[in-house]
Protein backbone atom coordinates (compact mmCIF):
# COMPACT_ATOMS: atom_id res chain seq x y z
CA UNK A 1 50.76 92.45 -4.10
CA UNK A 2 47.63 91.62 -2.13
CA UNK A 3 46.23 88.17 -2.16
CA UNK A 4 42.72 88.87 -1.70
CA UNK A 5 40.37 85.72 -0.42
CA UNK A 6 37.14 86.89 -0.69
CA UNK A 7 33.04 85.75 -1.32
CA UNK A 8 30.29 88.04 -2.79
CA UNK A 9 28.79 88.51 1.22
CA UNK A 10 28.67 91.73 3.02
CA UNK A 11 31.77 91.01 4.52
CA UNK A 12 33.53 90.01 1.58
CA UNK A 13 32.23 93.30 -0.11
CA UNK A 14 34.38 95.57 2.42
CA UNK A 15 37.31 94.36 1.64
CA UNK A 16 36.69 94.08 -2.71
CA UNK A 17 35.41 97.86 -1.94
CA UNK A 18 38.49 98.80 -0.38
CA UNK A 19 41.06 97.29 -2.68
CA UNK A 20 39.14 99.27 -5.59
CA UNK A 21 38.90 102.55 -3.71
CA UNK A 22 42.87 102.53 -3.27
CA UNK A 23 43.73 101.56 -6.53
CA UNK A 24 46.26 98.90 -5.22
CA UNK A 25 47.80 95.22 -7.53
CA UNK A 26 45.46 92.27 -5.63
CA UNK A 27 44.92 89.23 -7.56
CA UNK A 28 41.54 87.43 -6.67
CA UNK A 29 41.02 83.94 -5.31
CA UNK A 30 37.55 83.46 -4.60
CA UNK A 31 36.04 81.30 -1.77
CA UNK A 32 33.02 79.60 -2.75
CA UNK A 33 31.65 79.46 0.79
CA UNK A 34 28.61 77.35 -0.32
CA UNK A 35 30.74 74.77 -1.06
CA UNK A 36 32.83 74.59 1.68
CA UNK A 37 35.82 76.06 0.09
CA UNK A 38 36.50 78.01 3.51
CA UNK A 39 37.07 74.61 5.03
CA UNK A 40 40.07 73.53 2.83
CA UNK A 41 43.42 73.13 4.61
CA UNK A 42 45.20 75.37 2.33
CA UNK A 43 42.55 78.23 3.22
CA UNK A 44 41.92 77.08 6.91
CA UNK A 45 45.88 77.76 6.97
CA UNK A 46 44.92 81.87 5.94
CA UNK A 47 42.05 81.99 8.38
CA UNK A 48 41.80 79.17 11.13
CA UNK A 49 38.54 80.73 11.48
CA UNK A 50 37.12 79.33 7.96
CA UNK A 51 35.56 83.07 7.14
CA UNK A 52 36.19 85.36 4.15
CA UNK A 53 37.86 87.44 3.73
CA UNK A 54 41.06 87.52 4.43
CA UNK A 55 44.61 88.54 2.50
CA UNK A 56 47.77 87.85 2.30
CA UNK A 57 50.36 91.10 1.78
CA UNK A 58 53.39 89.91 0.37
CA UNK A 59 54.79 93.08 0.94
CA UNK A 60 53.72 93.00 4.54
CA UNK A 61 55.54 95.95 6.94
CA UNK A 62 58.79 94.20 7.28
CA UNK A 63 58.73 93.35 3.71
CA UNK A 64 57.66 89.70 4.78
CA UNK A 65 54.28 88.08 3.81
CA UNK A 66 51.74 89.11 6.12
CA UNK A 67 48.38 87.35 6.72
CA UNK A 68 45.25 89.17 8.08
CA UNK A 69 41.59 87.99 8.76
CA UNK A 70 39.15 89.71 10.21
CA UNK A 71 37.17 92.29 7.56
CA UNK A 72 37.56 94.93 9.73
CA UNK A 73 41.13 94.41 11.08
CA UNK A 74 41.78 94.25 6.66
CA UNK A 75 40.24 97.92 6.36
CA UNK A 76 42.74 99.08 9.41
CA UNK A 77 45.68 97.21 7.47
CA UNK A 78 45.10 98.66 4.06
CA UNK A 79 44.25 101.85 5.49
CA UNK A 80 47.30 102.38 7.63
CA UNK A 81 49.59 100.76 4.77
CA UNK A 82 48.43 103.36 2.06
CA UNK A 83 47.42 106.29 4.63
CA UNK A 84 43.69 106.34 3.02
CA UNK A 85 40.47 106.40 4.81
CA UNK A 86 41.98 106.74 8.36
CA UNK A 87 43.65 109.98 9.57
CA UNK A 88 46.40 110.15 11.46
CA UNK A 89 44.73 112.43 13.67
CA UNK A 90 43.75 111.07 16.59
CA UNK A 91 40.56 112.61 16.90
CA UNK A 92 39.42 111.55 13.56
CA UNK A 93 40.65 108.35 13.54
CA UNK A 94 38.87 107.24 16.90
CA UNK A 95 35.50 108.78 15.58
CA UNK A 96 35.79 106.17 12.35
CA UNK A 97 37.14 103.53 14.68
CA UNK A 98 34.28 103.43 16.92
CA UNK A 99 31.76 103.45 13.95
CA UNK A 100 33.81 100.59 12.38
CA UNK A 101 33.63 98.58 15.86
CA UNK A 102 29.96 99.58 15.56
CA UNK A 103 29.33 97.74 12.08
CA UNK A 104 31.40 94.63 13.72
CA UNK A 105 29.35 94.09 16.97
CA UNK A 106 26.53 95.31 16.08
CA UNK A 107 25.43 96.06 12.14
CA UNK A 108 27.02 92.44 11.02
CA UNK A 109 25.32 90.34 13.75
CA UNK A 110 22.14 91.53 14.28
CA UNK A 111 21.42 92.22 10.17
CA UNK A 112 23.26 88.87 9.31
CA UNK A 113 21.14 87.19 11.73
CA UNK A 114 18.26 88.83 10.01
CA UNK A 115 19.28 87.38 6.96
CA UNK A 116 19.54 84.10 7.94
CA UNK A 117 16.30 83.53 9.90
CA UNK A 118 14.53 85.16 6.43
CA UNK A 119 16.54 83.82 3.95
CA UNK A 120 17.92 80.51 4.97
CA UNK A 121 16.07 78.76 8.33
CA UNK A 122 14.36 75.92 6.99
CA UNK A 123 11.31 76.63 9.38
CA UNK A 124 10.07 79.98 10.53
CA UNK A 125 10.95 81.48 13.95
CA UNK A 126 8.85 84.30 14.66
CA UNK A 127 10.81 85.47 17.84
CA UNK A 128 13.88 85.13 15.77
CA UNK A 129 12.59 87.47 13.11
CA UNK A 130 10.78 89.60 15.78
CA UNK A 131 13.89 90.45 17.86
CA UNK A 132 16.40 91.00 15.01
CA UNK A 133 13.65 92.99 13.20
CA UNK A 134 13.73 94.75 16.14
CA UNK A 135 16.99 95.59 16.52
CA UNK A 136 17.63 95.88 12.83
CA UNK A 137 15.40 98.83 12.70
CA UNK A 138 16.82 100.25 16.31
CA UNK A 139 20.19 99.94 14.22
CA UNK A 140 19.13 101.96 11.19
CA UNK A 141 18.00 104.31 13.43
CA UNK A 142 21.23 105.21 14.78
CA UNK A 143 22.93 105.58 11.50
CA UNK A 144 19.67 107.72 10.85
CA UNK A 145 20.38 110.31 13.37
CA UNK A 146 24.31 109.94 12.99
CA UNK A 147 23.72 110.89 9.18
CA UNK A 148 21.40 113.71 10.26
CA UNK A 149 24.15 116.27 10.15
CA UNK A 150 27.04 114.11 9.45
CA UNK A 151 27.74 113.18 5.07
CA UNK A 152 29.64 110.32 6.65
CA UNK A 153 29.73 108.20 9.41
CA UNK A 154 32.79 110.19 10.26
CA UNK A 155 34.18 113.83 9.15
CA UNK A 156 35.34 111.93 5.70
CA UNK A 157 34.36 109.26 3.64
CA UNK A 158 35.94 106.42 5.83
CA UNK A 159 36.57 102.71 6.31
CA UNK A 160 33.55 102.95 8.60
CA UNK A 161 31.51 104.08 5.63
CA UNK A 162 33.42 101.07 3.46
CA UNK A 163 32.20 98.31 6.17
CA UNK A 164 28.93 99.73 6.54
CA UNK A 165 27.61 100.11 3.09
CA UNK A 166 27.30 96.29 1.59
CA UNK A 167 25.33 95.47 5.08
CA UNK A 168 22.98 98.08 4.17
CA UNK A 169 22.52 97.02 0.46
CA UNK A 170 20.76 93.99 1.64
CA UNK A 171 17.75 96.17 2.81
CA UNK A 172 15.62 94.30 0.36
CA UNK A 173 16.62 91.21 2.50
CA UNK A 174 16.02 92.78 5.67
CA UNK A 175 12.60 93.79 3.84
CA UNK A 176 13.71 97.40 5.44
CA UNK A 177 12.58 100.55 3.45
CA UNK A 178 15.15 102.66 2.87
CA UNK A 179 13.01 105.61 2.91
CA UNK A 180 11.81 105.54 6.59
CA UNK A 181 15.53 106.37 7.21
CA UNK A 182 16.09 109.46 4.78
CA UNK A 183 19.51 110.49 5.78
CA UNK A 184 21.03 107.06 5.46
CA UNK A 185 18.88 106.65 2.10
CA UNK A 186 20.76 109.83 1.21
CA UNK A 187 24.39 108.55 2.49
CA UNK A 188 23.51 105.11 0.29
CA UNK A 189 22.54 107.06 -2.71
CA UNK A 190 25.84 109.04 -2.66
CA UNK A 191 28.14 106.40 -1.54
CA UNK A 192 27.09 103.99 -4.61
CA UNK A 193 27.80 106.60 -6.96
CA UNK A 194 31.41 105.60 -6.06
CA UNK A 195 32.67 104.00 -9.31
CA UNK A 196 35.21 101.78 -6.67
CA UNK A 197 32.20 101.12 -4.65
CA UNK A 198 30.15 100.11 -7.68
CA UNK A 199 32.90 97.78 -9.29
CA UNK A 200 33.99 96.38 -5.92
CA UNK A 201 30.16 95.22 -4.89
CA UNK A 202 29.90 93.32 -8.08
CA UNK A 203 33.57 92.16 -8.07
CA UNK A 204 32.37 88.31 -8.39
């Protein structure tokens, strides 16, 4: 059974995604992280970080309760315990591995910061929303051209594809038009067709 600790955010959203897509028991214990429930010793305990998500496997791979944090270090877990969404094959899996590394250092950051010099500085910072504009758009751009002849990020629908998605469903926020990037418009269109995607983005 997975113990799934988890927030309607981007980052949550992997993880509720990727439970759904593999069809796997999880019970639910949501982390209201706008009122500090990520700061409770009990939680804290899970993730000494204070983030969501994170889980708890109590059929971890020695048959001992496992605890992992870290979104994308969740999608590796789950993948690798159910064989899903990352090949064995070593030249597959390092293609979705570098685009999941991509979404960590770069599609999380730079759009999260996005978000929260829009949505929740209490005074307007122009460079702020100038740079990570910037770079938001530089960052759609290379999915663009990835997407160009590629249906996923990698050969196969992919955890890459799982981590990415809910970051770019917040293109209103990042007051980004989908249509000046067609082929990731076209990847987004498909991808939320998904009925796992669909239930796991509005799992809360």
């Amino acid at each position: 059974m997975i113990e799934l600790y988890t927030w309607n955010t981007s980052n949550g959203r992997k993880v509720n995604i990727m439970v759904e897509e593999l069809g796997i028991p999880y019970t639910i214990h949501p982390i209201d992280i706008g009122e500090g429930d990520q700061f409770q010793p009990d939680y804290v305990a899970i993730n000494p970080n204070s983030k969501i998500p994170a889980i708890v496997d109590t059929e971890g791979p020695d048959g001992k309760p496992i605890t992992v944090f870290e979104s994308g270090a969740i999608l590796i877990y789950l993948a690798e315990k159910t064989g899903r969404f990352y090949p064995a094959d070593a030249h597959t899996r390092y293609q979705i591995l570098q685009w999941l590394m991509f979404q960590m250092s770069a599609v999380g950051p730079m759009l999260g910061q996005l978000h929260h010099f829009k949505k929740a500085a209490k005074e307007q910072v122009p460079y702020a929303l100038e740079r990570f504009g910037t770079e938001a758009r530089r960052i759609y751009g290379v999915l663009d051209a990835r997407l160009k002849d590629h249906a996923y990020l990698a050969d196969d629908y992919s955890i890459a594809d799982i981590a990415v998605y809910p970051w770019v469903s917040r293109y209103d926020w990042q007051e980004i038009p989908l249509e000046d990037f067609p082929n990731v418009k076209r990847w987004f269109d498909e991808i939320g067709k998904r009925p796992a995607v669909e239930k796991g983005m509005n799992l809360l």
